[in-house]
Protein backbone atom coordinates (compact mmCIF):
# COMPACT_ATOMS: atom_id res chain seq x y z
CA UNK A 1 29.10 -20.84 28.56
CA UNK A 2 25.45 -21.87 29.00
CA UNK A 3 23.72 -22.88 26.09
CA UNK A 4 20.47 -21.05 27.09
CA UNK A 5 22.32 -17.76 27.91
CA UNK A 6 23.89 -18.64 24.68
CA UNK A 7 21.27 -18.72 21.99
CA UNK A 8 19.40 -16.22 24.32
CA UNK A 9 22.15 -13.81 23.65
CA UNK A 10 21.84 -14.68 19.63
CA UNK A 11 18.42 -13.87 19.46
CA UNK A 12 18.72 -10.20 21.51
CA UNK A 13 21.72 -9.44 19.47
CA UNK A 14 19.79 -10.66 16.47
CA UNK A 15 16.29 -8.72 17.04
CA UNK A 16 18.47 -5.40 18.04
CA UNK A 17 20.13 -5.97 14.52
CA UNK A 18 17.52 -7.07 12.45
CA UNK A 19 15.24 -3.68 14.37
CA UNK A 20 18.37 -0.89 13.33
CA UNK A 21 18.21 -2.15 9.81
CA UNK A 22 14.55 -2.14 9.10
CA UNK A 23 14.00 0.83 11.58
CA UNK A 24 16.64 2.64 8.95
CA UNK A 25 15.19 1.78 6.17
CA UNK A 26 11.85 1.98 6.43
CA UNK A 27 11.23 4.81 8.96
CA UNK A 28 10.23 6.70 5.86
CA UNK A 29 6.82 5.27 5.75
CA UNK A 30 5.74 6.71 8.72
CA UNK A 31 6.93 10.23 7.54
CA UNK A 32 4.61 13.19 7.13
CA UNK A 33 3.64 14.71 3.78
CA UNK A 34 3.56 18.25 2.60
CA UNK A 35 3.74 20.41 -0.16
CA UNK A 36 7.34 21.20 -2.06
CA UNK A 37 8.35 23.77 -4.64
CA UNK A 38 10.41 22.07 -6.97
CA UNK A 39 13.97 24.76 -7.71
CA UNK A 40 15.85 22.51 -10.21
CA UNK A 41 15.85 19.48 -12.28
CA UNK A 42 19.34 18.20 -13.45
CA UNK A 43 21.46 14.47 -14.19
CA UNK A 44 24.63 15.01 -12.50
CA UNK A 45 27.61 12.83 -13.63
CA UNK A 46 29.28 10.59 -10.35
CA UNK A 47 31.88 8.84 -11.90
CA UNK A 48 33.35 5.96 -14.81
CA UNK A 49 33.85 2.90 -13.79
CA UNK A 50 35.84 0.64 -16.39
CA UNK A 51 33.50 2.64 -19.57
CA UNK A 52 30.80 2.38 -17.43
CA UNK A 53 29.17 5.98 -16.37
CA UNK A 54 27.08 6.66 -13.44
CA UNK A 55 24.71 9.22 -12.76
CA UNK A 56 22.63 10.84 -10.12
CA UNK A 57 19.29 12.05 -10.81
CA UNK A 58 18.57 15.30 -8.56
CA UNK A 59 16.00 17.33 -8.17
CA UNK A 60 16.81 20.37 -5.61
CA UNK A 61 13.08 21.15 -4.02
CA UNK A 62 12.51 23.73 -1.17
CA UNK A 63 9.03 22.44 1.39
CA UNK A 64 7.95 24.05 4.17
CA UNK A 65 6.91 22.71 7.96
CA UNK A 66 5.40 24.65 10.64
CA UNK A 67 6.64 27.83 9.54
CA UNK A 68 10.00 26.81 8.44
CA UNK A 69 12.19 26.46 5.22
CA UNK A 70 13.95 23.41 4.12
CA UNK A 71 15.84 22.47 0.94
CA UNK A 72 17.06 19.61 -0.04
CA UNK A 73 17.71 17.40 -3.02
CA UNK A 74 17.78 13.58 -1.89
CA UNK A 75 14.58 11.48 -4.35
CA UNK A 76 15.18 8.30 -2.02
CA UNK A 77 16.23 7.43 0.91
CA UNK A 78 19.39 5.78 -0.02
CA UNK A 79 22.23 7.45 -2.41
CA UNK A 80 21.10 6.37 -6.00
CA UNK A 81 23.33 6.02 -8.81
CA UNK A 82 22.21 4.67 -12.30
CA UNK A 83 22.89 5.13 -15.94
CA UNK A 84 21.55 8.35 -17.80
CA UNK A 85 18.51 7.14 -19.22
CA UNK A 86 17.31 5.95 -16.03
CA UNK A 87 18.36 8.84 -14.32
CA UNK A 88 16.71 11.38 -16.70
CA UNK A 89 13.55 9.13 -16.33
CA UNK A 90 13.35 9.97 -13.05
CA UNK A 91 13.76 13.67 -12.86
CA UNK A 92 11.05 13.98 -16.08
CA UNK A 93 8.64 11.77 -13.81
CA UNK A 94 8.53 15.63 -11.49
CA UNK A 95 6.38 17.70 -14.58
CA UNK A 96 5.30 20.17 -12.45
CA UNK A 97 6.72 22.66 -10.02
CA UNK A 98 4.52 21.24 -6.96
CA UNK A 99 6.05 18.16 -5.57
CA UNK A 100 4.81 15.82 -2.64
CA UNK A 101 7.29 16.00 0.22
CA UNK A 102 7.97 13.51 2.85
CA UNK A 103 9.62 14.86 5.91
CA UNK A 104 11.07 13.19 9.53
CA UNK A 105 8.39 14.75 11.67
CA UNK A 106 11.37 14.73 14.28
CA UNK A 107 13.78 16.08 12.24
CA UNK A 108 12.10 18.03 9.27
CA UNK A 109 15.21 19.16 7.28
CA UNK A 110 15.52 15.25 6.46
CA UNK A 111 13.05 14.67 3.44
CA UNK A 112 12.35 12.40 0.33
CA UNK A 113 10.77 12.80 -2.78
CA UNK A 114 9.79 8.90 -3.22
CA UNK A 115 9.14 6.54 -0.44
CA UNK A 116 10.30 3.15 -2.19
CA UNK A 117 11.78 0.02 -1.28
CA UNK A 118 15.45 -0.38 -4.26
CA UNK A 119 17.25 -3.28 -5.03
CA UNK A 120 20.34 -2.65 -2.36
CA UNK A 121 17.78 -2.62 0.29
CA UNK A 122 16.48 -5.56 -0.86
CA UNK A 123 19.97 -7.16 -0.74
CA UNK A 124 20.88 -5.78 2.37
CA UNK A 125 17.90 -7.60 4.28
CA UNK A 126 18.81 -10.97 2.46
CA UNK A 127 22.60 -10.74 3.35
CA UNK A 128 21.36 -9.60 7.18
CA UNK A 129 19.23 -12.75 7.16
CA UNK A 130 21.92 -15.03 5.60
CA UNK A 131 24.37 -13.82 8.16
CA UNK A 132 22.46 -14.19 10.92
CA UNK A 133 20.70 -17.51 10.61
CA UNK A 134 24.09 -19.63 10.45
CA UNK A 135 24.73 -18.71 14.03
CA UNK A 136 21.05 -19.30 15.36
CA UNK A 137 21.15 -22.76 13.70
CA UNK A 138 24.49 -23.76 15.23
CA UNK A 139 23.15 -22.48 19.00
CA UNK A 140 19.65 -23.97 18.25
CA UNK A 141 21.83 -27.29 17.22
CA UNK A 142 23.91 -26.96 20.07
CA UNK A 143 21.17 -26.25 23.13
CA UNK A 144 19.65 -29.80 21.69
CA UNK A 145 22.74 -31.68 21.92
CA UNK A 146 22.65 -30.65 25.78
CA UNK A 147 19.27 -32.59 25.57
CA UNK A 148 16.88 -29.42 26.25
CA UNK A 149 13.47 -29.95 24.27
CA UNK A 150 11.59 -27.19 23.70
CA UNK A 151 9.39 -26.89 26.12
CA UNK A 152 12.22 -26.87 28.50
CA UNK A 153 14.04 -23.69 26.15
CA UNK A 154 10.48 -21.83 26.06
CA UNK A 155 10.15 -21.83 29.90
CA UNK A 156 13.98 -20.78 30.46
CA UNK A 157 13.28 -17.92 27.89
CA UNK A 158 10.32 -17.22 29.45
CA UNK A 159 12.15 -16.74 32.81
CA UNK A 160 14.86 -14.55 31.38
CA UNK A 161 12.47 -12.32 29.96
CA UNK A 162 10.24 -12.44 33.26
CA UNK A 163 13.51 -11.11 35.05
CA UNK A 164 14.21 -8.99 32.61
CA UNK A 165 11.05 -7.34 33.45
CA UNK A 166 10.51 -7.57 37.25
């Protein structure tokens, strides 16, 4: 296989990845806000793992957008498990019944209560990175043992994406 067509492939399979995952994750900041009504307040019990307990703070809200009702219950984007005190922290943090809402503006029944970045996101981008940068180092590695320089890789790119767009 060409080495160009090669690490040109890496880097389109690598942008489309590395756009899903941060597209997924941090659409929420472009969300709209509105008003919510919180219903209920509650720590719900998930599970034991090996004497360990997890929990799930939720707080069931109702909002409404353009004349419709939603419910829902999700506080972040991402499922969120944690031990009680932490969970009970975060459903006392709601005192009062009126609640900012963030909604999909394309999809308004999908909401959140908090738009913030956790730890397993956090992860996830590092892993994403760690997998991916192996494989651009081994084509960049191997398109300069064919003797291109980079001048001669920027113009082939260039090219590709001229073609691409004629």
């Amino acid at each position: 296989m060409n080495p160009v067509m090669l690490y040109t492939f890496y880097i389109v399979l690598a942008s489309i990845l590395a756009f899903f995952v941060i597209y997924k994750n941090f659409r929420y900041v472009f969300w709209k806000k509105t008003q919510g009504e919180i219903l209920e307040k509650k720590v719900e019990r998930v599970h034991q793992i090996i004497k360990y307990e997890t929990y799930r703070p939720i707080v069931k809200y109702k909002y409404t957008v353009n004349g419709k009702e939603f419910q829902s219950d999700k506080i972040f984007l991402s499922p969120f498990e944690t031990d009680k005190n932490t969970a009970e922290k975060i459903i006392n943090e709601f005192k009062s019944e009126k609640v900012d809402v963030f909604y999909n503006p394309f999809n308004p029944s999908e909401s959140v209560l908090k738009r913030s970045i956790n730890a397993g996101l956090v992860v996830m981008l590092i892993a994403l990175i760690g997998i991916m940068l192996p494989f651009l180092y081994q084509t960049f590695i191997e398109i300069h043992g064919y003797g291109l320089d980079t001048k001669t890789i920027a113009e082939i790119v260039k090219n590709i994406l001229h073609k691409l767009h004629d």
